[in-house]
Protein backbone atom coordinates (compact mmCIF):
# COMPACT_ATOMS: atom_id res chain seq x y z
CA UNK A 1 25.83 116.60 176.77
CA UNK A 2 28.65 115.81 174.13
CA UNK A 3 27.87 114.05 170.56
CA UNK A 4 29.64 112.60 168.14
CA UNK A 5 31.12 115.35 165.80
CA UNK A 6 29.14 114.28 162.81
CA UNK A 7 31.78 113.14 159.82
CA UNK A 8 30.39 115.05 156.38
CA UNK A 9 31.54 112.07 154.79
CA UNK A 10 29.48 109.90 157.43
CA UNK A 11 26.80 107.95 155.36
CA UNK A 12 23.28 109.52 155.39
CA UNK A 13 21.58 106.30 157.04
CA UNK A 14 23.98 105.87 159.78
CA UNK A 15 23.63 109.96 160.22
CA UNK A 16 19.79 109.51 160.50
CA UNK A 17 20.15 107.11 162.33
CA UNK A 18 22.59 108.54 165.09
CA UNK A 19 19.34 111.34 165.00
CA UNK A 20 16.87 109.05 165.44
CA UNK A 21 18.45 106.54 168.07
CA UNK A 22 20.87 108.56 170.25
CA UNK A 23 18.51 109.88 172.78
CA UNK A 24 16.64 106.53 172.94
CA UNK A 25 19.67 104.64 173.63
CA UNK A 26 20.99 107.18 176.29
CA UNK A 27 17.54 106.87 178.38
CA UNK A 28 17.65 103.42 177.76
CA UNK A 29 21.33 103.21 179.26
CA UNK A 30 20.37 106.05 181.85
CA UNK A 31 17.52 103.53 183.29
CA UNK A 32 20.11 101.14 183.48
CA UNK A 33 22.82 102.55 185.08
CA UNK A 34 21.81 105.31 186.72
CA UNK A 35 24.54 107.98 185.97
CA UNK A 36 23.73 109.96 182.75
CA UNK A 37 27.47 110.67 181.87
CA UNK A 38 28.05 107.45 181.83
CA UNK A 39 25.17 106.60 179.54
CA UNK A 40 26.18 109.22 177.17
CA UNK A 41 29.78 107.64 176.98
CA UNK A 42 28.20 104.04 176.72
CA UNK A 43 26.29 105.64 173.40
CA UNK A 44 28.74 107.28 171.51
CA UNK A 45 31.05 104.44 171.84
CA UNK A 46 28.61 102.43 170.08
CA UNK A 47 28.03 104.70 167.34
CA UNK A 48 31.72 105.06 166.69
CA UNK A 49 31.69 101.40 166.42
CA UNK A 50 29.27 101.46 163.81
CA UNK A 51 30.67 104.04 162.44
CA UNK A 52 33.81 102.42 162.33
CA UNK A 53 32.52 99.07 160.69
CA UNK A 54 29.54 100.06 159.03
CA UNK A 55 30.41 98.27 156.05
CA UNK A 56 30.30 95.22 158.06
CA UNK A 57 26.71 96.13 158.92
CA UNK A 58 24.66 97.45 156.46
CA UNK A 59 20.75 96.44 157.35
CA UNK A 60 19.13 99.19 159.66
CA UNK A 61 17.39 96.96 161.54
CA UNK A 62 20.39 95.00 162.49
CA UNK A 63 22.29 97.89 163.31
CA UNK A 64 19.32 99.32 165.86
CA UNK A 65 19.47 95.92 167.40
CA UNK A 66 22.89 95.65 167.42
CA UNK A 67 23.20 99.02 169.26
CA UNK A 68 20.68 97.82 171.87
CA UNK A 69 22.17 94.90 172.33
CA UNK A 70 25.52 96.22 172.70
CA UNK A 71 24.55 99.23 174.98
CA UNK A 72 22.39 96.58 177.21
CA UNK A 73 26.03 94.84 177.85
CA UNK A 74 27.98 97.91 178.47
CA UNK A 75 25.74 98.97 180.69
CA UNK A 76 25.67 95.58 182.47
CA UNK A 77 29.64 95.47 182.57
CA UNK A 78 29.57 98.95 184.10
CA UNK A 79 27.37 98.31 186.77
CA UNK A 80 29.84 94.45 187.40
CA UNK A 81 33.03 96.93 187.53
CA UNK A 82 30.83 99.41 189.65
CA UNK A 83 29.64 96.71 192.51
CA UNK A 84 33.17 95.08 192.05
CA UNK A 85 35.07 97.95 193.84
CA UNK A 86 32.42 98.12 196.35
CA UNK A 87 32.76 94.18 197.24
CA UNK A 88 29.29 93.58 196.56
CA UNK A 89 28.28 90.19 195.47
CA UNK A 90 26.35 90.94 192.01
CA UNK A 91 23.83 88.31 193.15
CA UNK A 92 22.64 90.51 195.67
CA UNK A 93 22.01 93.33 193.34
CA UNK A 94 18.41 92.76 191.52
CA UNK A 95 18.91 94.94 188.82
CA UNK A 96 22.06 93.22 187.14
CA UNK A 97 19.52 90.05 187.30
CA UNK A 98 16.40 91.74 185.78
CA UNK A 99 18.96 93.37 183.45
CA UNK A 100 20.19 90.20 182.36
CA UNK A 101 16.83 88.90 181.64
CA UNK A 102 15.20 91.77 179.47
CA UNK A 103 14.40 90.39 175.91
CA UNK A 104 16.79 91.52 173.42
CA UNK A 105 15.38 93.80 170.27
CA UNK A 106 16.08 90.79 168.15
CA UNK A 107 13.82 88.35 169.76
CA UNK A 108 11.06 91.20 170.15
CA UNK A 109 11.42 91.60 166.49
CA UNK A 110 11.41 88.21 165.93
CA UNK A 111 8.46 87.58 167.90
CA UNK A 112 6.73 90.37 166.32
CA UNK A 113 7.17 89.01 162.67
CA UNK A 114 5.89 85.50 163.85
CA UNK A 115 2.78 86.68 165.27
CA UNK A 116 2.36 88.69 161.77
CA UNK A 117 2.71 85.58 160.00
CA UNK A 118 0.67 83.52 162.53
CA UNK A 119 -2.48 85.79 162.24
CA UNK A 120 -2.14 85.01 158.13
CA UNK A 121 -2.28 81.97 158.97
CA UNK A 122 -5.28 81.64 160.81
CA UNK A 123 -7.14 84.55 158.15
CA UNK A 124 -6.32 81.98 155.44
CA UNK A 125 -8.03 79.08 156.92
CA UNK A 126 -11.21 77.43 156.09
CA UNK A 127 -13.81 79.50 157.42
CA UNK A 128 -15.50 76.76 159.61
CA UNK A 129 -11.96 75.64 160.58
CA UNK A 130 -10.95 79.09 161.60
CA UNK A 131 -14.07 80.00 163.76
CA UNK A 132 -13.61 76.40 165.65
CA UNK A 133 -9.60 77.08 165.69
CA UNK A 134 -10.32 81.09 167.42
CA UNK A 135 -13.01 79.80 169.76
CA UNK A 136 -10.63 76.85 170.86
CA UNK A 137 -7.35 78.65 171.63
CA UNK A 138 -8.78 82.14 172.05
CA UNK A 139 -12.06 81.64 173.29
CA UNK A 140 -10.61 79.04 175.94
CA UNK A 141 -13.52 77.13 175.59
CA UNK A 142 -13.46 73.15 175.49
CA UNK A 143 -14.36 71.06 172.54
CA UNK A 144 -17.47 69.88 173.94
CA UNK A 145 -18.47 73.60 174.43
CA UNK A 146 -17.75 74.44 170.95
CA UNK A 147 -19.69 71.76 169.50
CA UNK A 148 -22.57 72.71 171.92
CA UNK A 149 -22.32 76.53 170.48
CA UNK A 150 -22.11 75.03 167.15
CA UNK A 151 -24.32 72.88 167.28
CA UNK A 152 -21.83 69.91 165.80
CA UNK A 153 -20.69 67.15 167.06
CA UNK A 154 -16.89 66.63 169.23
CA UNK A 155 -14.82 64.60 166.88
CA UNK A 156 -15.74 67.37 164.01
CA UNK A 157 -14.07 69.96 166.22
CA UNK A 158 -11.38 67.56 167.28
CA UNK A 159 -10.87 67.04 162.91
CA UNK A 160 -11.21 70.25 162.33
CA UNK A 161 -8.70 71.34 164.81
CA UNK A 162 -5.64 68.93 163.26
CA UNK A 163 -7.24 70.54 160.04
CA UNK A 164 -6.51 73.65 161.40
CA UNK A 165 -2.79 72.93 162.82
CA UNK A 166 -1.74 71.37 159.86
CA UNK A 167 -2.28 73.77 157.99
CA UNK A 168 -0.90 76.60 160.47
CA UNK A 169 2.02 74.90 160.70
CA UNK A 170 2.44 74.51 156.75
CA UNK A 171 2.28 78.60 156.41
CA UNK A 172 4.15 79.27 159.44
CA UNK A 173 7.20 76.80 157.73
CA UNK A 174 6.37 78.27 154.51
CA UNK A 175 6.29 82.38 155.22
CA UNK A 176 9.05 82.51 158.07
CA UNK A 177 12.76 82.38 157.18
């Protein structure tokens, strides 16, 4: 296995983060293409990218994305070169679809942060408001079954529920970028 000769002038974070993300990223590209060598080259190319440009990209968590991302696509344009010379149609080839269609670190971020914000949201309800809310789109129960457990009557849950997504969707607007 060859590495990137480590510059002594290299920036700490990128350094730590060549530590922490190399072998990651080579599984990651090993699952994908199959051929470890190839993996390893896929890698280091990336890093020397970063490397390269890391004044263009300064936030950690961009830069692990970015070398996801960017890996995921080598990978993928590997495998199209790879199945070219053999004539193959790529359609036929279910990995290079189910490649195509893993979520990128990004979104899984993304969607991670959201559903941070989103359980706020719901702690910072009314209390009535947020039991009716949690038993309605957790509890998969019907408003008529909530106001039978609650002993209230259908249009409270019913007001209590646009209560409820009013003011999710005010601290969901207001909390995420």
């Amino acid at each position: 296995m060859h590495k990137i000769n480590k510059d002594p002038f290299l920036d700490s974070n990128l350094s730590t983060l060549f530590d922490e993300l190399y072998e990651p990223l080579c599984r990651f590209c090993i699952d994908l293409t199959g051929v470890k060598e190839v993996a390893e080259d896929i890698v280091q190319e990336q890093f020397v990218y970063i490397w390269e440009n890391k004044k263009k990209l300064d936030n950690k968590v961009l830069i692990k994305s970015y070398l996801y991302i960017s890996v995921k696509h080598r990978s993928i344009d590997y495998l199209r070169k790879k199945y070219k010379k053999n004539k193959e149609s790529l359609e036929n080839i279910p990995e290079i679809n189910l490649i195509e269609k893993l979520p990128n670190p990004e979104e899984i971020l993304e969607n991670k942060e959201l559903e941070v914000i989103i359980k706020k949201a719901i702690a910072c309800l009314p209390e009535k408001c947020r039991i009716i809310f949690t038993m309605k789109k957790y509890g998969d129960l019907t408003n008529k079954e909530i106001a039978g457990k609650l002993n209230i009557s259908v249009k409270t849950i019913e007001n209590q529920m646009t209560i409820a997504i009013k003011k999710l969707i005010k601290y969901i607007t207001d909390h995420w970028k």
